[in-house]
C-alpha atoms as a PDB file:
ATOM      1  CA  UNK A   1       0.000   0.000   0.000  1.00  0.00           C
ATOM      2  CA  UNK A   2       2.935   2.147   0.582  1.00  0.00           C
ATOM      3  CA  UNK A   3       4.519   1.527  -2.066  1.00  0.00           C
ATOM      4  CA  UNK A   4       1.747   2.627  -4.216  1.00  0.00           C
ATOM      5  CA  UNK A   5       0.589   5.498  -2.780  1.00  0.00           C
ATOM      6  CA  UNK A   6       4.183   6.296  -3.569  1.00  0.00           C
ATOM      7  CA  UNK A   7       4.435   5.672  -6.450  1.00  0.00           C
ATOM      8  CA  UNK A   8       1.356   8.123  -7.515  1.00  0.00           C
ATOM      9  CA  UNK A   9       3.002  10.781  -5.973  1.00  0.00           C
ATOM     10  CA  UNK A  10       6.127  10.782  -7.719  1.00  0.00           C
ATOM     11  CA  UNK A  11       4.088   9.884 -10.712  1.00  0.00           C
ATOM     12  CA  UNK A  12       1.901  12.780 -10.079  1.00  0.00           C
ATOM     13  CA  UNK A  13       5.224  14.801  -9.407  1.00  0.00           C
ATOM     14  CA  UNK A  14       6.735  14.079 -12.853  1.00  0.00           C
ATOM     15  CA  UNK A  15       3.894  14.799 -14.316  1.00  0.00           C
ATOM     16  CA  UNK A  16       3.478  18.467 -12.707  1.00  0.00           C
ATOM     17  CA  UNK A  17       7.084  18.959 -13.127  1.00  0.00           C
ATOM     18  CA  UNK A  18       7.185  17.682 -16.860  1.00  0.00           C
ATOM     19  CA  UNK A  19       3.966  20.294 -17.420  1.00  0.00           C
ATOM     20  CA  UNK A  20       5.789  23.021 -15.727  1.00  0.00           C
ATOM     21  CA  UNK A  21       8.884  22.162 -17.974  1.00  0.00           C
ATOM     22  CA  UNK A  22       6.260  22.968 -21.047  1.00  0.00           C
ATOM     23  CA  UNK A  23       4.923  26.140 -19.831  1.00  0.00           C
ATOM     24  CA  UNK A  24       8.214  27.672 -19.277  1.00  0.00           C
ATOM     25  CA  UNK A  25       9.543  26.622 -22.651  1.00  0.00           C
ATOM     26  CA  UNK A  26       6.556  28.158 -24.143  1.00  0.00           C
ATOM     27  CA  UNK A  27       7.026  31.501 -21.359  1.00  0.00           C
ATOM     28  CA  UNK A  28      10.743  31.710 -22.921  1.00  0.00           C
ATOM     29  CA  UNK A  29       8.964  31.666 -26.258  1.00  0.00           C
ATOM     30  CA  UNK A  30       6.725  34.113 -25.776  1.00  0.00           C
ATOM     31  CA  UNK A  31       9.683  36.355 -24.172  1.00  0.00           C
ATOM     32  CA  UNK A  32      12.090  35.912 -27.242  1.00  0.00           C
ATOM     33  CA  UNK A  33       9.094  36.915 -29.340  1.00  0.00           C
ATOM     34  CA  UNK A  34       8.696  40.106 -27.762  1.00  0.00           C
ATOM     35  CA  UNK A  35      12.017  41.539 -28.617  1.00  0.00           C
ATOM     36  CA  UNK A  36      11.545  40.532 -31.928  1.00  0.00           C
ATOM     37  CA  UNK A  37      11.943  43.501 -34.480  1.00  0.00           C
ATOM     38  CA  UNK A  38       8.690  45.017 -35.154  1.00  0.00           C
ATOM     39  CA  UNK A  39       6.739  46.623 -38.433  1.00  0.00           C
ATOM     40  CA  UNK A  40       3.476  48.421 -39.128  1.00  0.00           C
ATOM     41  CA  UNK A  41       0.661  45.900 -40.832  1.00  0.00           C
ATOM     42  CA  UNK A  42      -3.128  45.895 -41.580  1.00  0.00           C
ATOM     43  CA  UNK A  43      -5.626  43.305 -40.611  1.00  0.00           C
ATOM     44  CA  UNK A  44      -6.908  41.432 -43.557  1.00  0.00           C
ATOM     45  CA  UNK A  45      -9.900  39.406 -42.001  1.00  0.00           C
ATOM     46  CA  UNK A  46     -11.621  38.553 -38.490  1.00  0.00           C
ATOM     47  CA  UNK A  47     -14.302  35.992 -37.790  1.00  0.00           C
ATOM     48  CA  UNK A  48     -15.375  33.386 -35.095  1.00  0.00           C
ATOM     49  CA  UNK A  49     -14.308  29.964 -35.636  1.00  0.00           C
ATOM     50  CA  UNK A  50     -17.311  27.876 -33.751  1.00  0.00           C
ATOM     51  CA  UNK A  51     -15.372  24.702 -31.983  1.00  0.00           C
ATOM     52  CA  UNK A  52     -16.359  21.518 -29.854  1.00  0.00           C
ATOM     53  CA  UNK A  53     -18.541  21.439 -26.898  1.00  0.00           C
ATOM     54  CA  UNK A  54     -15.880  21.289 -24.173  1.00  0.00           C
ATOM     55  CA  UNK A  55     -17.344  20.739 -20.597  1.00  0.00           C
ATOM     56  CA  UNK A  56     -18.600  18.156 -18.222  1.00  0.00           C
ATOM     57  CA  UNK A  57     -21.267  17.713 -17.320  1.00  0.00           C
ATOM     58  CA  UNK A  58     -22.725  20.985 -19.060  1.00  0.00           C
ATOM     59  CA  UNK A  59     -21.098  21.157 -22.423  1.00  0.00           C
ATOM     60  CA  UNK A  60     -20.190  24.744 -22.930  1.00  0.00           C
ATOM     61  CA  UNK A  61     -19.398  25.756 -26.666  1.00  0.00           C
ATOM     62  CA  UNK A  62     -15.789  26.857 -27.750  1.00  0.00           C
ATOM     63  CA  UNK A  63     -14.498  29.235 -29.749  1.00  0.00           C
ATOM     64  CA  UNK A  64     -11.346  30.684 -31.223  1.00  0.00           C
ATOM     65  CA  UNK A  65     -10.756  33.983 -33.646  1.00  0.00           C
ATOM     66  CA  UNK A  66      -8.845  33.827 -36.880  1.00  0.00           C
ATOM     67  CA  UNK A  67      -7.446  36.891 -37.675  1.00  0.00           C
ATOM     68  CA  UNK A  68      -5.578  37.227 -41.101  1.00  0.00           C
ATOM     69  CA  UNK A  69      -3.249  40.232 -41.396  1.00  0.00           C
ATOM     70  CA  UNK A  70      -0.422  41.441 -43.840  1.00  0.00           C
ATOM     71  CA  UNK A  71       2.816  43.118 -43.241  1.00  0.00           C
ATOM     72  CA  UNK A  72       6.102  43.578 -45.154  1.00  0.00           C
ATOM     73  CA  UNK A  73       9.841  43.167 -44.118  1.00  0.00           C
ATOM     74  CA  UNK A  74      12.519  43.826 -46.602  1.00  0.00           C
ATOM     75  CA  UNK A  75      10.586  44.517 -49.771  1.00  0.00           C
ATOM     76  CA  UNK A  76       8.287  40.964 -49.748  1.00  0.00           C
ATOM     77  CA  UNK A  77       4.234  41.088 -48.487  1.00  0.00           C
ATOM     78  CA  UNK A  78       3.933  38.565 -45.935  1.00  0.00           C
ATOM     79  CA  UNK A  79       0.547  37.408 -44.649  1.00  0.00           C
ATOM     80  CA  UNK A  80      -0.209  35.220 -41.246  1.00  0.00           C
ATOM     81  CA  UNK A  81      -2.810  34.450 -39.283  1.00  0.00           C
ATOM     82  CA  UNK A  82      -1.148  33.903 -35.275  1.00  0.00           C
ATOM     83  CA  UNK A  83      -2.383  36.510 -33.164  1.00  0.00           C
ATOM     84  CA  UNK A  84      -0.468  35.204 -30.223  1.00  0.00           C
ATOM     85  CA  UNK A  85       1.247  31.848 -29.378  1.00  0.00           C
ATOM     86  CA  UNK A  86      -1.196  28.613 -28.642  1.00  0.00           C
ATOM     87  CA  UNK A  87      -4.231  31.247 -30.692  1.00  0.00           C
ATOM     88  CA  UNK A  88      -4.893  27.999 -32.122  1.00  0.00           C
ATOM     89  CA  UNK A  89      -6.075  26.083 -29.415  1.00  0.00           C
ATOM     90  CA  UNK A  90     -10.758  26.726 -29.193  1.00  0.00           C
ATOM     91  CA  UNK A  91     -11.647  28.081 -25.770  1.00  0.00           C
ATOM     92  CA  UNK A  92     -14.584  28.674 -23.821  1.00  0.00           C
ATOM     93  CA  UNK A  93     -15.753  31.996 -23.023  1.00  0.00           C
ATOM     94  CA  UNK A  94     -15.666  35.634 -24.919  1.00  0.00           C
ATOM     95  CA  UNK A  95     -12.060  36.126 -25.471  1.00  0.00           C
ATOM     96  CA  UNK A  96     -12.205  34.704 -29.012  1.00  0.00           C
ATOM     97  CA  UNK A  97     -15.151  37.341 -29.518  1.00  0.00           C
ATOM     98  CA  UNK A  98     -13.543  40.265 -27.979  1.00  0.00           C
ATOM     99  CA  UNK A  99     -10.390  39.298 -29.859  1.00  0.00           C
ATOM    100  CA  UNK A 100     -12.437  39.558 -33.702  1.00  0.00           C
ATOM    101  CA  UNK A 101     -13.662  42.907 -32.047  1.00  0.00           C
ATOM    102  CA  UNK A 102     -10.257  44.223 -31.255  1.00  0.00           C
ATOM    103  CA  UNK A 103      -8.406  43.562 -35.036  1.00  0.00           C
ATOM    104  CA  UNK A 104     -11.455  44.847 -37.122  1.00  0.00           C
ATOM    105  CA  UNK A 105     -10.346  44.955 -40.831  1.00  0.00           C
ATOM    106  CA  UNK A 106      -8.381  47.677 -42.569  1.00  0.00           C
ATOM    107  CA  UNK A 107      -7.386  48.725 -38.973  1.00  0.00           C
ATOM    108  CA  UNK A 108      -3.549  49.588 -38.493  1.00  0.00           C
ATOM    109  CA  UNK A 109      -1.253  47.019 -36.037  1.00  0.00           C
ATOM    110  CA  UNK A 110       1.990  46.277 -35.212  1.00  0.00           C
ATOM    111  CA  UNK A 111       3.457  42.968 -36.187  1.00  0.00           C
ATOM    112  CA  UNK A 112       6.712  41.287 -34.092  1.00  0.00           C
ATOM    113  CA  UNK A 113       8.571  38.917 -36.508  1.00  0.00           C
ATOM    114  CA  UNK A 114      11.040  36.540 -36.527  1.00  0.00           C
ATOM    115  CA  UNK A 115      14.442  37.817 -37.829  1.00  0.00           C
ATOM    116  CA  UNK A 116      15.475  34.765 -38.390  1.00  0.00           C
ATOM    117  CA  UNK A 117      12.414  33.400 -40.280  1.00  0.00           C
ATOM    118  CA  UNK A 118      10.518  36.420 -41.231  1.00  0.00           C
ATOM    119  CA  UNK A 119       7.400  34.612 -41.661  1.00  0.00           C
ATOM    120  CA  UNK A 120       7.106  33.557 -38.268  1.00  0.00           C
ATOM    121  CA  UNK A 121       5.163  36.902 -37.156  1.00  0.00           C
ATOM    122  CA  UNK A 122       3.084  37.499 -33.832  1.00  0.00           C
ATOM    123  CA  UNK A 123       0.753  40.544 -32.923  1.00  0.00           C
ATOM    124  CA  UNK A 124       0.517  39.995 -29.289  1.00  0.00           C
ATOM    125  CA  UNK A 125       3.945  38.011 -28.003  1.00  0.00           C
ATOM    126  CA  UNK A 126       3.057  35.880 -25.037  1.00  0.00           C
ATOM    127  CA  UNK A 127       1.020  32.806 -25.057  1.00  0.00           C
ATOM    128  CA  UNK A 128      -2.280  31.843 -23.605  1.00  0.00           C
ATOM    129  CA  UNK A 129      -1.661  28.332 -22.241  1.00  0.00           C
ATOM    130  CA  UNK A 130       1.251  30.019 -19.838  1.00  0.00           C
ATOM    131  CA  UNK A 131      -1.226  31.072 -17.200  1.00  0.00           C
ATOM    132  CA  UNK A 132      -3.411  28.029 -17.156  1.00  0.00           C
ATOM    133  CA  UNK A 133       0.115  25.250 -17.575  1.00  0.00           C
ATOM    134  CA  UNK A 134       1.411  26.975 -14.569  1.00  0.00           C
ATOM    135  CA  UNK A 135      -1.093  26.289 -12.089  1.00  0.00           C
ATOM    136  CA  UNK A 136      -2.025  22.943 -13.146  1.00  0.00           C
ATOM    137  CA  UNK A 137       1.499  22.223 -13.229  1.00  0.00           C
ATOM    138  CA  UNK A 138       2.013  23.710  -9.734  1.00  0.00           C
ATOM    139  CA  UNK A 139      -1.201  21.457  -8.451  1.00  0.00           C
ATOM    140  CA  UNK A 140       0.012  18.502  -9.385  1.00  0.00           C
ATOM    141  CA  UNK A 141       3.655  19.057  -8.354  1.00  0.00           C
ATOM    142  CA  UNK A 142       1.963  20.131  -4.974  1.00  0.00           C
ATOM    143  CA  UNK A 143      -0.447  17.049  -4.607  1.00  0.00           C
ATOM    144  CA  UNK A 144       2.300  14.467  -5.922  1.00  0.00           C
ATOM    145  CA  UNK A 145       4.753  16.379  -2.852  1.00  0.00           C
ATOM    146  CA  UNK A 146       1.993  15.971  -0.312  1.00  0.00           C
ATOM    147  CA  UNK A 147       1.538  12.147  -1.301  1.00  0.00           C
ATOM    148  CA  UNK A 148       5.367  11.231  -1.460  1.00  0.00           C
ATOM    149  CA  UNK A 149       5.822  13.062   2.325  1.00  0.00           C
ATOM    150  CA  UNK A 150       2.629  11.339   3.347  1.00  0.00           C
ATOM    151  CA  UNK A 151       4.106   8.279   2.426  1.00  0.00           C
ATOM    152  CA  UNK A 152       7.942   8.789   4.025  1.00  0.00           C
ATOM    153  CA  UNK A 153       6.427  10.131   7.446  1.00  0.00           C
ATOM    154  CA  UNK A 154       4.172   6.588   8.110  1.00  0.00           C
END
């Protein structure tokens, strides 16, 4: 019984610590992206993408915006879709709307690109899974802690 409960904990450990691993990788991501160089652009299209139900056990419906926009680095039109990193993921709730709201077309933004790979271009440079990785991450490192000192102290 012991043994078991301590293995979960470690298990439940590794797996906070591995998801904590992939939330800063994406956070260091984000942070190279936002001292990328940056040039003027236009936005090109906004709409609602509907997605799955997501939800138990009241299925609430997801969302997610696709906003197409153009810009130009060294002479060549360059056209991309990533408003910020993970944008592709559906969510629940209104940020997908207020997001189509925000880049209406023809208006004027600013575009961070890659240097390196010029078509690798972000309008807003963090990512949106960073917040939510984090605490899970942090909950299950926490819990698997708990169980493994549970476990030691008996």
């Amino acid at each position: 019984m012991v043994l078991n409960q301590n293995f979960t904990g470690i298990a439940v450990g590794v797996v906070g610590l591995g998801l904590m691993a992939a939330a800063l990788v994406q956070f260091r991501r984000a942070m190279r992206a936002s001292r990328w160089p940056t040039v003027p652009g236009r936005i090109v299209s906004a709409r609602l993408e509907d997605g799955p139900l997501m939800g138990r056990p009241i299925p609430v419906a997801s969302h997610r915006a696709i906003v197409t926009y153009s810009y130009e680095v060294a002479g060549a039109e360059r056209v991309s879709n990533r408003v910020f990193f993970d944008d592709q993921l559906f969510r629940t709730g209104d940020d997908a709307r207020d997001r189509v709201r925000k880049y209406e077309p023809g208006s004027a933004v600013q575009v961070y690109y890659d240097p390196q790979n010029p078509s690798n271009a972000v309008l807003e440079p963090y990512t949106g899974s960073f917040d939510t990785a984090k605490w899970i991450a942090l909950a299950a490192a926490s819990a698997g802690a708990v169980l493994v000192a549970q476990c030691w102290t008996r």
